[in-house]
Protein backbone atom coordinates (compact mmCIF):
# COMPACT_ATOMS: atom_id res chain seq x y z
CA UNK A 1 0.00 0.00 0.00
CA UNK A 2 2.84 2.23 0.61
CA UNK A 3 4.63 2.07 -2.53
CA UNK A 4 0.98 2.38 -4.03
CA UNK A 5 0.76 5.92 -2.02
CA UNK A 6 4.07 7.06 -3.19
CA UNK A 7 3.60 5.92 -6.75
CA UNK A 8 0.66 7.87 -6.77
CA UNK A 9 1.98 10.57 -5.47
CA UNK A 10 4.93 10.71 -7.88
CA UNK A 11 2.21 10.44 -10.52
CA UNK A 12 0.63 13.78 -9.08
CA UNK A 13 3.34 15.35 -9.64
CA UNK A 14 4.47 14.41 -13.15
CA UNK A 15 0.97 15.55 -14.43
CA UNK A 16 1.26 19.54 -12.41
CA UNK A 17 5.03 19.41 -13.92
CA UNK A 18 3.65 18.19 -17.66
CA UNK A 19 0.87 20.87 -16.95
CA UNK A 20 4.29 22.99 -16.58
CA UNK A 21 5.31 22.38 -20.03
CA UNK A 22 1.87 23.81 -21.70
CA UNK A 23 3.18 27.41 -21.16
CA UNK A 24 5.95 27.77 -23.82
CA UNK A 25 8.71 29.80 -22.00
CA UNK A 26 6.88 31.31 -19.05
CA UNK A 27 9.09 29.33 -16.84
CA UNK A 28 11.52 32.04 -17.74
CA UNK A 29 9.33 34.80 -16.05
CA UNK A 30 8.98 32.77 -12.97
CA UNK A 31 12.61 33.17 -12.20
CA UNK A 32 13.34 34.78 -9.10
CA UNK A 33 15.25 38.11 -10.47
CA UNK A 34 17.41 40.57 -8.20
CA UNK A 35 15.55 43.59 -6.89
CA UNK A 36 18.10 45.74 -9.88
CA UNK A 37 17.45 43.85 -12.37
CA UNK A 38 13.42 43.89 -11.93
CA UNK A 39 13.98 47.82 -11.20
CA UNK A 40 16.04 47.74 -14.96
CA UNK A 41 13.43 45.86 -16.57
CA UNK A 42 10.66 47.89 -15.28
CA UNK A 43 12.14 51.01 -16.42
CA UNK A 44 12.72 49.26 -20.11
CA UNK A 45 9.14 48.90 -20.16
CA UNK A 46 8.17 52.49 -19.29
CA UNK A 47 10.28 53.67 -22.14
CA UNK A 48 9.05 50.93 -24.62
CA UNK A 49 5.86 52.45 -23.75
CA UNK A 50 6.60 56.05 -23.89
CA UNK A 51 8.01 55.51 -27.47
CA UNK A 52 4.63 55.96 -29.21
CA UNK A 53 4.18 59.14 -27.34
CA UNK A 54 7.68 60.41 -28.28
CA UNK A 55 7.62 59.36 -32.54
CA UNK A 56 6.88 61.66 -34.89
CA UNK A 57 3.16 62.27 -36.01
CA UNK A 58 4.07 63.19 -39.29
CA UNK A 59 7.02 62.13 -42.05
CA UNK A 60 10.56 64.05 -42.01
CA UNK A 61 11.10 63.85 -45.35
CA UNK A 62 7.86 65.37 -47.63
CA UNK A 63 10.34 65.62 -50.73
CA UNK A 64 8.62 68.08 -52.36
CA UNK A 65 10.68 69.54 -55.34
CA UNK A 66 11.38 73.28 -55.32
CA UNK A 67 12.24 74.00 -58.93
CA UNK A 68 13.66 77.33 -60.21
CA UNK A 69 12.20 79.75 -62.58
CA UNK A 70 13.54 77.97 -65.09
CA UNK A 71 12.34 74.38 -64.20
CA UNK A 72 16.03 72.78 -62.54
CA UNK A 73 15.59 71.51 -59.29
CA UNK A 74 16.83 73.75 -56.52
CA UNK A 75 16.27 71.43 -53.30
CA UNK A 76 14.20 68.74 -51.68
CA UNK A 77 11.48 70.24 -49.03
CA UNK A 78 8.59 69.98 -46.62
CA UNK A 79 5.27 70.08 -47.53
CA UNK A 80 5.03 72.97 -45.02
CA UNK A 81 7.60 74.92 -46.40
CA UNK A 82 6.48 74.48 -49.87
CA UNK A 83 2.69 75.89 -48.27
CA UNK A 84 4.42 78.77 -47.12
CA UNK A 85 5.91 79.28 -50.61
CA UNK A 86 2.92 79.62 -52.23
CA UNK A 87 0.79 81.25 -49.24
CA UNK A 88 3.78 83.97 -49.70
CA UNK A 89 3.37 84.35 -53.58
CA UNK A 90 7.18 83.21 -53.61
CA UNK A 91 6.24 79.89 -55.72
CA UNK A 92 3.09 78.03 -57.38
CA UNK A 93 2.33 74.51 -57.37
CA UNK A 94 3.11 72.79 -60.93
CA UNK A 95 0.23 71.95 -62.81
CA UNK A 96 1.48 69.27 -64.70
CA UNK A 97 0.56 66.64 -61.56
CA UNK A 98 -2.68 66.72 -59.33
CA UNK A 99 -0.05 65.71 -56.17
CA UNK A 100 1.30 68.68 -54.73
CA UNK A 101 5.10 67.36 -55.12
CA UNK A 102 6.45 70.23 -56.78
CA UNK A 103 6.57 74.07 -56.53
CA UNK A 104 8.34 76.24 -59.34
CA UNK A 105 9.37 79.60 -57.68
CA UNK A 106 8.74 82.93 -59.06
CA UNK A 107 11.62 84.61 -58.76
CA UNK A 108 15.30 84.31 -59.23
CA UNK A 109 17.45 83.01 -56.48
CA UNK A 110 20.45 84.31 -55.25
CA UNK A 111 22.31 80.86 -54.04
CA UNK A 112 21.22 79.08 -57.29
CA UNK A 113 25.33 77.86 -58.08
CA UNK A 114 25.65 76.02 -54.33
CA UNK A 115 22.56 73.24 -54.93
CA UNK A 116 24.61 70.02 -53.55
CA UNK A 117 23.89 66.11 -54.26
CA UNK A 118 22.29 66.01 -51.13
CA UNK A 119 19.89 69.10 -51.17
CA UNK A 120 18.57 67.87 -54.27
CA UNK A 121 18.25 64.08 -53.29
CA UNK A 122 15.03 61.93 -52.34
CA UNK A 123 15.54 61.22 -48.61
CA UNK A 124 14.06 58.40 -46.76
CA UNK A 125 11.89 58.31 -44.02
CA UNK A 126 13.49 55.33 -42.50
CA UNK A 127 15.94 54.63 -39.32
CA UNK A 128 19.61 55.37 -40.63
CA UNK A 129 20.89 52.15 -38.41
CA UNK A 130 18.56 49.53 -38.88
CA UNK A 131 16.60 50.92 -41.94
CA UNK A 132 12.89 50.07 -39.67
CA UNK A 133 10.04 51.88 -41.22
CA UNK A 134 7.55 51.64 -38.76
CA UNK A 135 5.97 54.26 -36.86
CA UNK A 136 8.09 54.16 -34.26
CA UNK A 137 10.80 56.85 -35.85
CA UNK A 138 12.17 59.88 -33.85
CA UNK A 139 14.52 62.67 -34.90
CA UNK A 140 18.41 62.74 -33.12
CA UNK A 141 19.80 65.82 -33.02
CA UNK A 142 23.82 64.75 -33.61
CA UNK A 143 25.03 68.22 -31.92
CA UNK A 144 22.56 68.29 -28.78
CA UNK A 145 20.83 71.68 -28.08
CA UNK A 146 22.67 72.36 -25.36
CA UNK A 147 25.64 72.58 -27.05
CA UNK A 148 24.18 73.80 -30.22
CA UNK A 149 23.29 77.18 -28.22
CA UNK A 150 26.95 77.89 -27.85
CA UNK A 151 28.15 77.81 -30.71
CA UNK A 152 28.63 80.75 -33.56
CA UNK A 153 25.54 81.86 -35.26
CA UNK A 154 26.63 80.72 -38.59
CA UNK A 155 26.58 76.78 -37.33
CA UNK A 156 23.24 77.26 -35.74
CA UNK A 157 20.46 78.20 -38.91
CA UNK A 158 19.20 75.13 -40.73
CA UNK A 159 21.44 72.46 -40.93
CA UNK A 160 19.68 69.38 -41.40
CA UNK A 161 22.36 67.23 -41.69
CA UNK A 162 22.80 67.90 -37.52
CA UNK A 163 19.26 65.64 -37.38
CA UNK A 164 18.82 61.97 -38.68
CA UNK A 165 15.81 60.04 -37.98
CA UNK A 166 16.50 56.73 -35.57
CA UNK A 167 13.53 54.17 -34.89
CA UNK A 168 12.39 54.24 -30.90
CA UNK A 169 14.52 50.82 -30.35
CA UNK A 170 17.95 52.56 -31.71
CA UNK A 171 17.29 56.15 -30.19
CA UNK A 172 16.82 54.92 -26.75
CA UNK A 173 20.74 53.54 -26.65
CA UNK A 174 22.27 56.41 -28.52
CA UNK A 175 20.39 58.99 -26.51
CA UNK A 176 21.82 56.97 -22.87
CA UNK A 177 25.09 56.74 -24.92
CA UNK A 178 25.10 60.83 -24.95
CA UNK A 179 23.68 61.62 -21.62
CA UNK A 180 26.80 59.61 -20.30
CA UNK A 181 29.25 61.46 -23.00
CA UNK A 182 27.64 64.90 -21.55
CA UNK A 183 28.50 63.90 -17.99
């Protein structure tokens, strides 16, 4: 009868540990962790949260064509620059397309000589480490503001190659990178 009782018993447990196996790797969660490492991990899942909050609501990169008075493509802009344009009587829409993705200017520019590869290139909306083009993407400012303020005036007006987009995943780690550098 005893052997019975512990065979039994041995039984009872082989089903509650096969019940164990059912859960497909939440054994792994049921690991006692150190009180810094749960602290870690609950701050990694604040931020992962926080990312959708902190993305962009609208695309970087519009690539709208700004075209001179002569029809040669001057630069790549924003859709909100290229409004302004036109809301200024500095540029009309081209009428050849029913997509507003060009404006011709109506005057003469002065800088017309110093267009460069890049002002003049499609850019992509797209994280420049991974290449993730989900809606998860965040500008990084390469010079931070705080060091951006001290420098000469002719550094600070509209450089945009001082911002490149980075998906929420890759921003996190290169903005913790900095804060340390800055220290």
């Amino acid at each position: 009868e005893k052997k019975e009782k512990s065979n039994s018993s041995l039984e009872g447990n082989k089903e509650s540990v096969d019940d164990d196996d059912d859960d497909d790797g939440d054994w792994i969660n049921q690991i006692p962790l150190p009180s810094h490492i749960k602290r870690e991990k609950l701050k990694e899942d604040r931020r992962r949260e926080k990312l959708k909050y902190l993305a962009m609501k609208s695309p970087m990169y519009d690539n709208v064509q700004m075209l001179d008075v002569d029809g040669q493509v001057l630069a790549k802009i924003s859709k909100k620059k290229a409004k302004w344009y036109v809301n200024k009587g500095l540029a009309h829409y081209c009428s050849n397309q029913n997509v507003k993705t060009q404006i011709q200017l109506t005057f003469e520019p002065k800088s017309k000589a110093s267009t460069t590869a890049y002002q003049t290139a499609d850019k992509e909306n797209i994280c420049v480490k991974c290449g993730r083009e989900d809606d998860l993407l965040m500008r990084h400012h390469i010079v931070p503001h705080v060091y951006r303020t001290l420098l000469p005036k002719k550094f600070k007006s509209h450089m945009s190659h001082d911002i490149v987009i980075l998906c929420g995943y890759c921003h996190m780690p290169c903005q913790q990178k900095c804060q340390e550098q800055m220290k």
